[in-house]
C-alpha atoms as a PDB file:
ATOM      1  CA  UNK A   1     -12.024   9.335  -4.972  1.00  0.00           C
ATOM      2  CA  UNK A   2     -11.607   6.894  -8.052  1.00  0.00           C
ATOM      3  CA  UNK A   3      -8.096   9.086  -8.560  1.00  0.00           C
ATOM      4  CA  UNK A   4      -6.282   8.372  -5.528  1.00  0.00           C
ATOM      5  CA  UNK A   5      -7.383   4.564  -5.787  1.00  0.00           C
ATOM      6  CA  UNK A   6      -5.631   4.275  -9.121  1.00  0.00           C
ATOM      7  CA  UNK A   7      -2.357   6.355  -7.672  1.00  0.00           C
ATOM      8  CA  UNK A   8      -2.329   3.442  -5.041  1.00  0.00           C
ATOM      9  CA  UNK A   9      -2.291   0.689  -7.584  1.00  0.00           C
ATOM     10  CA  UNK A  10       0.299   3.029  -9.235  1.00  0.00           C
ATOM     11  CA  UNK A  11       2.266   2.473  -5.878  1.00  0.00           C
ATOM     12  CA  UNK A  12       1.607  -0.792  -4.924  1.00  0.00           C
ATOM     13  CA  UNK A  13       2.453  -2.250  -8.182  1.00  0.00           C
ATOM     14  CA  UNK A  14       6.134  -1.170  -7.371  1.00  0.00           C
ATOM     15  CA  UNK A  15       6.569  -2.842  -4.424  1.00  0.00           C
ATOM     16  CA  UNK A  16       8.887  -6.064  -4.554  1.00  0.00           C
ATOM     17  CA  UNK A  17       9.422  -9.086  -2.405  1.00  0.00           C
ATOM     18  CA  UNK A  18      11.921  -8.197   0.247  1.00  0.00           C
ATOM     19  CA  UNK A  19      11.510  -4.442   0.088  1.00  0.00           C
ATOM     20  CA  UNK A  20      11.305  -2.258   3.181  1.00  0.00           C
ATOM     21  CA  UNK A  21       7.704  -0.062   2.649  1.00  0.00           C
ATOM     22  CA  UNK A  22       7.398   3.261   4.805  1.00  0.00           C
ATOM     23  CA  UNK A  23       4.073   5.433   4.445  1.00  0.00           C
ATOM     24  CA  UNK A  24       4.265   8.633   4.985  1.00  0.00           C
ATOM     25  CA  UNK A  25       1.317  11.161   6.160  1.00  0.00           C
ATOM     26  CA  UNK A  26       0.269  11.013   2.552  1.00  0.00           C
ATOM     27  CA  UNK A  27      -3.408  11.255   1.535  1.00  0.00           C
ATOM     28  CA  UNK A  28      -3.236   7.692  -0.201  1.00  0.00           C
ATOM     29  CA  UNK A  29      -1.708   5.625   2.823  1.00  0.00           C
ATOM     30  CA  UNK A  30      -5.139   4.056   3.736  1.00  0.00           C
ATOM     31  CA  UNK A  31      -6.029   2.782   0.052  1.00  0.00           C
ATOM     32  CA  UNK A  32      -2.089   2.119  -0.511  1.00  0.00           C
ATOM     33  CA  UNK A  33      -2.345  -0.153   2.979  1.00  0.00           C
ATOM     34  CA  UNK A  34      -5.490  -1.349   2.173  1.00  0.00           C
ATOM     35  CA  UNK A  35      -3.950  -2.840  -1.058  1.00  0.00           C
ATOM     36  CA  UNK A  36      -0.845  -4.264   0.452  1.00  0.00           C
ATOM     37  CA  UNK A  37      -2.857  -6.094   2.793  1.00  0.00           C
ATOM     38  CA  UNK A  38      -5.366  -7.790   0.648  1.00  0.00           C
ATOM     39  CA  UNK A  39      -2.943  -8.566  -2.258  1.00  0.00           C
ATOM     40  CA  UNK A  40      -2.250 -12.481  -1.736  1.00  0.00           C
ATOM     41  CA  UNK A  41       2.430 -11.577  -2.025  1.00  0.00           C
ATOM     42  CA  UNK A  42       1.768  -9.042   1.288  1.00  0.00           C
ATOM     43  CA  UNK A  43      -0.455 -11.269   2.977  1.00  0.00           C
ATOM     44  CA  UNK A  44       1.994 -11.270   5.825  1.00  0.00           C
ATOM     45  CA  UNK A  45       2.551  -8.034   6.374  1.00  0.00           C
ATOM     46  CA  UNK A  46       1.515  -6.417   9.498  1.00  0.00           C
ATOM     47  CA  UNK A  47       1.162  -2.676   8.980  1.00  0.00           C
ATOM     48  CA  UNK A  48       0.405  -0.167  11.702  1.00  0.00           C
ATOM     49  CA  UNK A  49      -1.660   3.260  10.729  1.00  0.00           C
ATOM     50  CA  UNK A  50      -1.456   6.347  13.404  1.00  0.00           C
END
């Protein structure tokens, strides 16, 4: 879903060095995670999905 890709961008893009990031159960986490990850400023972070 194109939609929900874009929403993660959306989300992503607010996220600053030194901020604290919690996912909730939301329908986006895995494209929002996915994002973090692969984006070269979050290369370090280790994220956990359940």
């Amino acid at each position: 879903m194109p939609y929900k890709k874009s929403i993660a961008r959306a989300a992503v893009s607010l996220v600053k060095e030194g901020d604290t990031v919690f996912i909730d159960a939301v329908s986006t986490k895995n494209q929002i995670a996915d994002l973090l990850v692969s984006s070269p400023i979050y290369r370090s972070l280790r994220i956990a999905l359940k």
